[in-house]
Protein backbone atom coordinates (compact mmCIF):
# COMPACT_ATOMS: atom_id res chain seq x y z
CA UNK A 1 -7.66 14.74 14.70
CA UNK A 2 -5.95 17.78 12.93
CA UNK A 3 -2.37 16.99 13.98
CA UNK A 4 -2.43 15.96 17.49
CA UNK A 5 0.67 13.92 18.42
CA UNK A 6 0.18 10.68 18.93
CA UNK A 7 3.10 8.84 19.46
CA UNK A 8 6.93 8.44 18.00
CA UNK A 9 9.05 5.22 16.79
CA UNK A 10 11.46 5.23 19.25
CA UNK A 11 9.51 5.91 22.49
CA UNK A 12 6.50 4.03 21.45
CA UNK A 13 4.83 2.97 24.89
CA UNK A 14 1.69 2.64 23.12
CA UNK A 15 3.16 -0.18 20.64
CA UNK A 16 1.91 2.07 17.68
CA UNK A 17 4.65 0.46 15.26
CA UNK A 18 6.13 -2.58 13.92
CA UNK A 19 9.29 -3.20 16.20
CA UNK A 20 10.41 -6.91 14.37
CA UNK A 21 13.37 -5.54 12.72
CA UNK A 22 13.63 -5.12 8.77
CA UNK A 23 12.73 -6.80 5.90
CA UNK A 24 15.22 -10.10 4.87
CA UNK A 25 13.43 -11.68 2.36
CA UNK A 26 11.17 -9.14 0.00
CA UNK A 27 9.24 -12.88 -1.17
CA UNK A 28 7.99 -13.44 2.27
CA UNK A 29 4.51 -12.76 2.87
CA UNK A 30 4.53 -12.91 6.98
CA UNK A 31 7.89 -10.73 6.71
CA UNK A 32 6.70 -8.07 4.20
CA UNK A 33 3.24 -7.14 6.75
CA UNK A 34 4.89 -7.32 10.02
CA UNK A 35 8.57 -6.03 9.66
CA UNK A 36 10.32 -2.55 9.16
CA UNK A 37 10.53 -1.31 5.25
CA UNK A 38 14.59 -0.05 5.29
CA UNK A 39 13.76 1.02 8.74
CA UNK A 40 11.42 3.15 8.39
CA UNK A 41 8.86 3.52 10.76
CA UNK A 42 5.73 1.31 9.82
CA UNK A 43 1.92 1.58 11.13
CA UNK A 44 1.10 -1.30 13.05
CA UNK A 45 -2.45 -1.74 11.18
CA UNK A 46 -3.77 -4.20 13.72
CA UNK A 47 -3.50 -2.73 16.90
CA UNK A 48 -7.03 -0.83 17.39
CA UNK A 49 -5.52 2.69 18.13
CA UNK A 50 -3.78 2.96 14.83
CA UNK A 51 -6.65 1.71 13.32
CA UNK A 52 -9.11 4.02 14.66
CA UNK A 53 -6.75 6.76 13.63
CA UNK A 54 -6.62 5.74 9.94
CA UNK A 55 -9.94 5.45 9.83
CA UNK A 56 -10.82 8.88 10.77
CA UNK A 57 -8.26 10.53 8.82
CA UNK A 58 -9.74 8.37 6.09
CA UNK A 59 -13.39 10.04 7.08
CA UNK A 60 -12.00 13.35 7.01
CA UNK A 61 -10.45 13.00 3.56
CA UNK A 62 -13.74 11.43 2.46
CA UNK A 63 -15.79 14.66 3.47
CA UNK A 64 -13.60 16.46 1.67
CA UNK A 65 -14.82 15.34 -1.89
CA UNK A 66 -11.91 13.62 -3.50
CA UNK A 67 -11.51 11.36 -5.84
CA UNK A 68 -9.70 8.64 -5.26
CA UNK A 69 -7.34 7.20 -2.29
CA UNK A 70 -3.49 5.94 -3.46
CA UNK A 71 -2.15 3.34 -1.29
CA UNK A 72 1.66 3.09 -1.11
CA UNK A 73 3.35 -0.67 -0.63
CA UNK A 74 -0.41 -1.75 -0.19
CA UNK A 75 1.96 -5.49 0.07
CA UNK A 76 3.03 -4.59 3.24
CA UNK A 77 -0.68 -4.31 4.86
CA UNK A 78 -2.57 -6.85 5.87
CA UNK A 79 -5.89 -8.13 4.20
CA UNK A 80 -8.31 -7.26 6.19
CA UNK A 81 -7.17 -3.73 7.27
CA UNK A 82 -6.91 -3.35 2.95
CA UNK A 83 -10.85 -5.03 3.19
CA UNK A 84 -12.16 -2.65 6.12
CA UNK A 85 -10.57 0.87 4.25
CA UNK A 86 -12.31 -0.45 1.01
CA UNK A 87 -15.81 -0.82 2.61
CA UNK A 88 -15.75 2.51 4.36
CA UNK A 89 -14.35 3.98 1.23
CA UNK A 90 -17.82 2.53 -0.83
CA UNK A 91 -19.56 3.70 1.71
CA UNK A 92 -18.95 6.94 0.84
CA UNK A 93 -21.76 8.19 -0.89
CA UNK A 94 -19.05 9.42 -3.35
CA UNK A 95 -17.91 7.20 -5.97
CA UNK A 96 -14.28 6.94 -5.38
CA UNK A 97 -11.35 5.05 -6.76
CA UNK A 98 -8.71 3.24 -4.66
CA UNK A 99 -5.43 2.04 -6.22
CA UNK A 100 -2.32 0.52 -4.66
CA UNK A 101 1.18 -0.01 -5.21
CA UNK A 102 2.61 -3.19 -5.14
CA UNK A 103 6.01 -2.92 -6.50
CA UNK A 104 7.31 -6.09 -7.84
CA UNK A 105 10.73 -5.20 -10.11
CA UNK A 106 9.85 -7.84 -12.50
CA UNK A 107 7.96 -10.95 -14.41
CA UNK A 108 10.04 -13.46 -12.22
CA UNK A 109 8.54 -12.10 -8.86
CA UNK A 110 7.25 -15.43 -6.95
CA UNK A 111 4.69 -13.10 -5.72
CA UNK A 112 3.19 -12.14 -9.26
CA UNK A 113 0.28 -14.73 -8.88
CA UNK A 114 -0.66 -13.31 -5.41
CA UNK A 115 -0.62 -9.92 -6.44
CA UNK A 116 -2.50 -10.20 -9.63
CA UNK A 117 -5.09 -12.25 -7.57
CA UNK A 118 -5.37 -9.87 -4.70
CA UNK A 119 -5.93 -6.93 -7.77
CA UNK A 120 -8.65 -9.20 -8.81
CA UNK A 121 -10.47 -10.02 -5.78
CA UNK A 122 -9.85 -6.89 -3.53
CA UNK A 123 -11.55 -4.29 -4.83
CA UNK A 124 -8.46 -2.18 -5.14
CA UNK A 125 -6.91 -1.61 -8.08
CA UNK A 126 -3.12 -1.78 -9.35
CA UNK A 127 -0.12 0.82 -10.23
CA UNK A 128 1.36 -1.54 -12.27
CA UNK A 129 5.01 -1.21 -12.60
CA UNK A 130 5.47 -4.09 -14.34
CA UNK A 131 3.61 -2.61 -17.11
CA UNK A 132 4.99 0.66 -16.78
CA UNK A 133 8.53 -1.05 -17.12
CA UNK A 134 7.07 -3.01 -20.16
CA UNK A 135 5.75 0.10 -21.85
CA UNK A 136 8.86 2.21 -21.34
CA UNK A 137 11.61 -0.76 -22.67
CA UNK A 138 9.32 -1.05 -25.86
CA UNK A 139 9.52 2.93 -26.84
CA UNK A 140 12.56 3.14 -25.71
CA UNK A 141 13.61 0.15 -27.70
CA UNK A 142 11.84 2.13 -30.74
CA UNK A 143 13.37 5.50 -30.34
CA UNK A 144 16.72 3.57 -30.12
CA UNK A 145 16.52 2.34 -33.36
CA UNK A 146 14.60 4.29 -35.41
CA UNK A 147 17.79 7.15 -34.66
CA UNK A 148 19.86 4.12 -36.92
């Protein structure tokens, strides 16, 4: 709605926010959706006013021709918020292209499986920083030693 104010973390009457403290344990699915990223303020996707408000900014960006839609620690939303963005973004008679971040830090990460499966099956598409880290190791590993 063009920059109305709509609410604020600390006096949030309207319960627009997560309030369930931060993030313990990264690995934990039910923590990583529903608790504060290093206390920052964090979109409580489920409750409908948020979710009406996403949605129309996502309409307004959408009849403004552009290309694709990045979305940042896509982890930390839940499924079928991720599901309902990606139908109303193919229903833009504008092909567009949605990718998401889903930082991991490496090939280790219990959640590797579940991430590379949601990729698969969500319609969303990765920033893959495990790759990038990959990628940047093996030139870097090549500049290194062809300077011998």
């Amino acid at each position: 709605d063009n920059g109305r104010f709509v609410g604020d973390y600390v006096n949030d009457i309207r319960r627009l926010f997560h309030h369930n403290g931060g993030i313990v344990d990264w690995n934990d699915r039910y923590e990583s959706k529903y608790m504060n990223i290093a206390d920052l303020a964090d979109l409580d996707q489920i409750n409908a006013e948020v979710h009406h408000l996403l949605r129309e900014s996502l309409d307004v960006w959408l009849q403004h021709d552009i290309d694709g839609i990045r979305l940042d620690a896509i982890k930390h939303m839940t499924r079928g918020w991720q599901t309902s963005l990606v139908d109303q973004v193919n229903s833009s008679p504008t092909p567009m292209f949605v990718f998401g971040e889903w930082y991991m830090g490496n090939f280790d990460n219990p959640l590797l499986n579940k991430a590379l499966r949601f990729f698969s099956q969500s319609g969303i598409s990765q920033l893959d920083f495990l790759l990038n880290r990959a990628l940047r190791d093996a030139f870097l590993y090549t500049i290194i030693h062809s300077m011998n």
